[in-house]
Protein backbone atom coordinates (compact mmCIF):
# COMPACT_ATOMS: atom_id res chain seq x y z
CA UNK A 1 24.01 16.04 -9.69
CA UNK A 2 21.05 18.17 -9.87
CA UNK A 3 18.59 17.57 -6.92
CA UNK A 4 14.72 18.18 -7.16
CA UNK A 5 12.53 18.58 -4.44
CA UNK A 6 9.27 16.14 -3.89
CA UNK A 7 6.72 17.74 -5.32
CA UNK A 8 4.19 18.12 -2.69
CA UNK A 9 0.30 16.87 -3.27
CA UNK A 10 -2.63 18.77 -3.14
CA UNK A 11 -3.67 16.94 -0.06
CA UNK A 12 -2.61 15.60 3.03
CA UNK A 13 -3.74 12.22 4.45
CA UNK A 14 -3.70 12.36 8.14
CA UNK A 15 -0.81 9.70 9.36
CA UNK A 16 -2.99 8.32 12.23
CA UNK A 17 -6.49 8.03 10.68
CA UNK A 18 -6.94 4.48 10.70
CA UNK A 19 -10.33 2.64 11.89
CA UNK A 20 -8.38 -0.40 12.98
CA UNK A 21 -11.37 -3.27 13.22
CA UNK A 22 16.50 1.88 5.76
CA UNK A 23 16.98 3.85 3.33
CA UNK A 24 20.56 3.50 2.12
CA UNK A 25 23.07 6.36 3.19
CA UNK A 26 24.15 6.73 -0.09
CA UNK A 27 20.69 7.75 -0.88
CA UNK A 28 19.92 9.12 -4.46
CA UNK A 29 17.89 11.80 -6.11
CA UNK A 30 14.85 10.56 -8.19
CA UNK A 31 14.03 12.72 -11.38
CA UNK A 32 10.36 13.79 -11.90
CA UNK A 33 9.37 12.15 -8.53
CA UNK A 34 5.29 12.63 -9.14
CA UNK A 35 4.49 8.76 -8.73
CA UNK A 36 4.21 5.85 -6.27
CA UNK A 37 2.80 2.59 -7.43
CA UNK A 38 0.61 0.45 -4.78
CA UNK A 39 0.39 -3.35 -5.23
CA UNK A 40 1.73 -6.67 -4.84
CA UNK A 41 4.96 -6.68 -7.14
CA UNK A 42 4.54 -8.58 -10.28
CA UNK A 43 6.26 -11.92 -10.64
CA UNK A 44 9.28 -11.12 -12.66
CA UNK A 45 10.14 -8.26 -10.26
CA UNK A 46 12.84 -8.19 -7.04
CA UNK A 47 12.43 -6.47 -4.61
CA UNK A 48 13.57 -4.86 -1.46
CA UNK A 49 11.90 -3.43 1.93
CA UNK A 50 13.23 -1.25 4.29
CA UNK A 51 13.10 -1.85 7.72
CA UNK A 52 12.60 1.16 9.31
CA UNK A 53 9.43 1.32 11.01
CA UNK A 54 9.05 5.25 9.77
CA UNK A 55 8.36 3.41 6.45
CA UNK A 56 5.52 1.71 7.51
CA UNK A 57 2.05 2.61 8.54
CA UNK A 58 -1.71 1.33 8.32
CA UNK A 59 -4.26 2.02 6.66
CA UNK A 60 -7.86 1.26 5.08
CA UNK A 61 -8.28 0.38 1.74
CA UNK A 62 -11.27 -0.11 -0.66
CA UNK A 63 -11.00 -2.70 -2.90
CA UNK A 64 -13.03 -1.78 -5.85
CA UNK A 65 -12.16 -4.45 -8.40
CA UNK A 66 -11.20 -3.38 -11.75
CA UNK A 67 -11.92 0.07 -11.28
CA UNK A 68 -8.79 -0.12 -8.37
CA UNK A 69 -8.39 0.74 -4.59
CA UNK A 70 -9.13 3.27 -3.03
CA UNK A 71 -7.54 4.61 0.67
CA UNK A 72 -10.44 5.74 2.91
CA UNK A 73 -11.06 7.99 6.08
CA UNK A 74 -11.90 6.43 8.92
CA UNK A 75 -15.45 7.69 9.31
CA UNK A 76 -15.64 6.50 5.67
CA UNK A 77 -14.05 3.05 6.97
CA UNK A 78 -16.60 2.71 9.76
CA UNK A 79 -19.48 3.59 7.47
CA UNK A 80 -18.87 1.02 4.83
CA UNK A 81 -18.09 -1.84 7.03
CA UNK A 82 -15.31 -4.35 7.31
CA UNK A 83 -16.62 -6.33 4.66
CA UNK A 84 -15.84 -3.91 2.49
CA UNK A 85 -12.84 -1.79 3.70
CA UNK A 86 -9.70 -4.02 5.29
CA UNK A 87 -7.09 -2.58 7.25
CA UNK A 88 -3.76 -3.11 5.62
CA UNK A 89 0.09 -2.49 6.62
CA UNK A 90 1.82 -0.23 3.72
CA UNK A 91 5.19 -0.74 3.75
CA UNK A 92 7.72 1.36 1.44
CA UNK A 93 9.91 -1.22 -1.11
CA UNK A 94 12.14 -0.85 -4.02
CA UNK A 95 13.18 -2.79 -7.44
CA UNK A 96 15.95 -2.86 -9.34
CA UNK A 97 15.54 0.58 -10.72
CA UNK A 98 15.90 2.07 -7.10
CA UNK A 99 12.87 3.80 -7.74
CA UNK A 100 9.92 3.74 -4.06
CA UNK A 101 6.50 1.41 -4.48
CA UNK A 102 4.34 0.77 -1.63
CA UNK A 103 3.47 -3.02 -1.00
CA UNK A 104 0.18 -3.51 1.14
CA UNK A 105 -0.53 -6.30 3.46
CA UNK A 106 -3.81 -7.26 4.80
CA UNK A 107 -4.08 -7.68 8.38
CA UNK A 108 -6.23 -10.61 9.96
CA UNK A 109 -9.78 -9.49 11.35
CA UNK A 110 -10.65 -10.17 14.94
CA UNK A 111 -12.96 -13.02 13.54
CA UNK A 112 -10.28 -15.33 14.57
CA UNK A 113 -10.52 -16.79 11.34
CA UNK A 114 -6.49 -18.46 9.85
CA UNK A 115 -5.17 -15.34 8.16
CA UNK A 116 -5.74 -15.80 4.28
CA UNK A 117 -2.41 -17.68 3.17
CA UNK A 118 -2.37 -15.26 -0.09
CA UNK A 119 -1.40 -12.31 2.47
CA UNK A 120 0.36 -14.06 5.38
CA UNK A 121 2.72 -15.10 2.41
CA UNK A 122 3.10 -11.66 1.21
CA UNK A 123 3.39 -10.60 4.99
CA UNK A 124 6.56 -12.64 5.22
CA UNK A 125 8.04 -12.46 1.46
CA UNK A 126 8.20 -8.54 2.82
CA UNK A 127 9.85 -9.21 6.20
CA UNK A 128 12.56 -11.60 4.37
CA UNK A 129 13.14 -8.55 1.82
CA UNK A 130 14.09 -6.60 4.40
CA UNK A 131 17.25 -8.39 4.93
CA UNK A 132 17.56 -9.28 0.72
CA UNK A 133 16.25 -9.04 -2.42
CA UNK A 134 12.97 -11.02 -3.44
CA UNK A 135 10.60 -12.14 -5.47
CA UNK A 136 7.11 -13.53 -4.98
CA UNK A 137 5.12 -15.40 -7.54
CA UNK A 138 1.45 -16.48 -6.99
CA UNK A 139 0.97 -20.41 -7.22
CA UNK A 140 -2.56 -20.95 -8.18
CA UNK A 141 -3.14 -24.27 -7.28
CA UNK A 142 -1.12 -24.24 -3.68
CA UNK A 143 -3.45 -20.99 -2.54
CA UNK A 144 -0.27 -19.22 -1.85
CA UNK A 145 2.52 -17.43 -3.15
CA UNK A 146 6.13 -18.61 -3.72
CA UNK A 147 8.87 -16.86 -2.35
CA UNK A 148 12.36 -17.08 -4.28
CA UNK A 149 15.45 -15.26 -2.21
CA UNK A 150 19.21 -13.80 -3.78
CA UNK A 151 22.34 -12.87 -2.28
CA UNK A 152 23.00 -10.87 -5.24
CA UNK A 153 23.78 -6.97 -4.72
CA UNK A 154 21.19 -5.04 -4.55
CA UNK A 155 20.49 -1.22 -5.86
CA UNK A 156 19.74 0.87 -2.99
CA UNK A 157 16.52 3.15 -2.72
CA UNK A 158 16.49 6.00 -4.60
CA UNK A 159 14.68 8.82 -2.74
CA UNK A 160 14.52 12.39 -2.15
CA UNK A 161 16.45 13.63 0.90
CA UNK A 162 13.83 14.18 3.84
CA UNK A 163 11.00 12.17 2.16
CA UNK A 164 8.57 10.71 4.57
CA UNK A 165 6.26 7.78 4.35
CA UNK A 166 3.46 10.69 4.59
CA UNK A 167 5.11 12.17 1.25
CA UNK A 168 5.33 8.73 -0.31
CA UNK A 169 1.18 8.10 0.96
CA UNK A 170 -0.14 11.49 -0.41
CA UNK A 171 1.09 10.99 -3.35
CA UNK A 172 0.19 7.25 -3.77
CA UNK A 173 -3.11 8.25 -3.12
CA UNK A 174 -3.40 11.72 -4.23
CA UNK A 175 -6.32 10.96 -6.44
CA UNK A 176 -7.27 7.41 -4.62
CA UNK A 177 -8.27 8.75 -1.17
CA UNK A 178 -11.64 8.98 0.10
CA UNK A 179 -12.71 11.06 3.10
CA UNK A 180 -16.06 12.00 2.57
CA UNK A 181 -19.35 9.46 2.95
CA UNK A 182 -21.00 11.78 0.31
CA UNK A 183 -18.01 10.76 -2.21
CA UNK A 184 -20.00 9.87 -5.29
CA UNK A 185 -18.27 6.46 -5.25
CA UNK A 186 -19.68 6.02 -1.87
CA UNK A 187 -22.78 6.97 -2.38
CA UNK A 188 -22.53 4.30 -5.38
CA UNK A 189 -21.73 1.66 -2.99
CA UNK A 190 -24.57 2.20 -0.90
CA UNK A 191 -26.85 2.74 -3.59
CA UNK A 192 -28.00 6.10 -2.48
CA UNK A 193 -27.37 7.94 -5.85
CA UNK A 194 -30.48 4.97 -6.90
CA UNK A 195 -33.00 6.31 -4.41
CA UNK A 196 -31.80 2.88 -2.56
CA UNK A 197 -30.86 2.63 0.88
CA UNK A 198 -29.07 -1.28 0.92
CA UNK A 199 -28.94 -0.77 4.69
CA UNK A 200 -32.28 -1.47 4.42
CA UNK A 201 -32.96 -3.96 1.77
């Protein structure tokens, strides 16, 4: 078998830059590895998680409706707000096709508020995939999402040797990261590129 290399993003995301309001040993080699999806897995799709805690970190994310999410610095984090920017838990998963996906979970704010049932859900459809496969469909009129578990065998992960959750983030996010409050999409959000200061209005 012919092994590639990951290629390597034009930019790095530092690991610990976070404004906080196992990968199976018969591991394979992914072709053309230039992609890592970010979301909630769709309905028709199992899953698995790893457990090692290497493949997990936090971080904040910009939910910009339909034009998608956005990872942010966290001087961008603490500019915006936390009604804006939530912190989330990435954690690395897998389908059927073996191939990596990051699921995100929102974390509860210090309001003290019930954490939202749509993500404490999530939160624990990941922990159980951990141990098996999975699949989560959203049930509209419970507020919540339904959680369906198999003992049936499972493909393991395919992914490079020596990937890292910072390879699979950079390039999740390679064109999805924000670090700068002058980004244009920032400066959108605030209505600065208006002449319009909503601090202020």
């Amino acid at each position: 078998m012919t092994k590639t290399v990951v290629q390597k993003p034009k930019i790095s995301i530092p690991e610990d830059d976070v404004f906080v309001g196992d990968v199976a040993d018969d591991t394979q080699i992914v072709e053309n590895f230039e992609y890592v999806p970010v979301g909630k897995p769709s309905k028709t799709t199992w899953f698995k998680t790893s457990p090692d805690k290497a493949f997990e970190r936090l971080a904040n994310m910009l939910d910009l409706g339909n034009k998608g999410s956005y990872m942010v610095s966290g001087e961008v984090a603490r500019y915006l707000g936390g009604n804006l920017v939530k912190v989330v838990r990435l954690h690395l998963s897998w389908g059927v096709d073996g191939k990596p996906f990051l699921i995100p979970i929102t974390l509860p704010d210090k309001s003290g508020r019930p954490w939202n049932q749509w993500h404490s859900s999530l939160d624990k459809a990941v922990k159980l995939s951990m141990v098996k496969p999975v699949n989560v469909v959203s049930d509209q009129n419970k507020g919540t999402n339904l959680i369906y578990t198999s003992d049936m065998p499972f493909p393991p992960l395919m992914l490079p040797e020596g990937t890292t959750m910072a390879d699979l983030v950079n390039i999740a996010f390679q064109e999805k990261y924000i670090d700068d409050i002058e980004h244009p999409i920032i400066k959108e959000i605030k209505g600065l590129d208006f002449g319009v200061n909503k601090d202020n209005v």
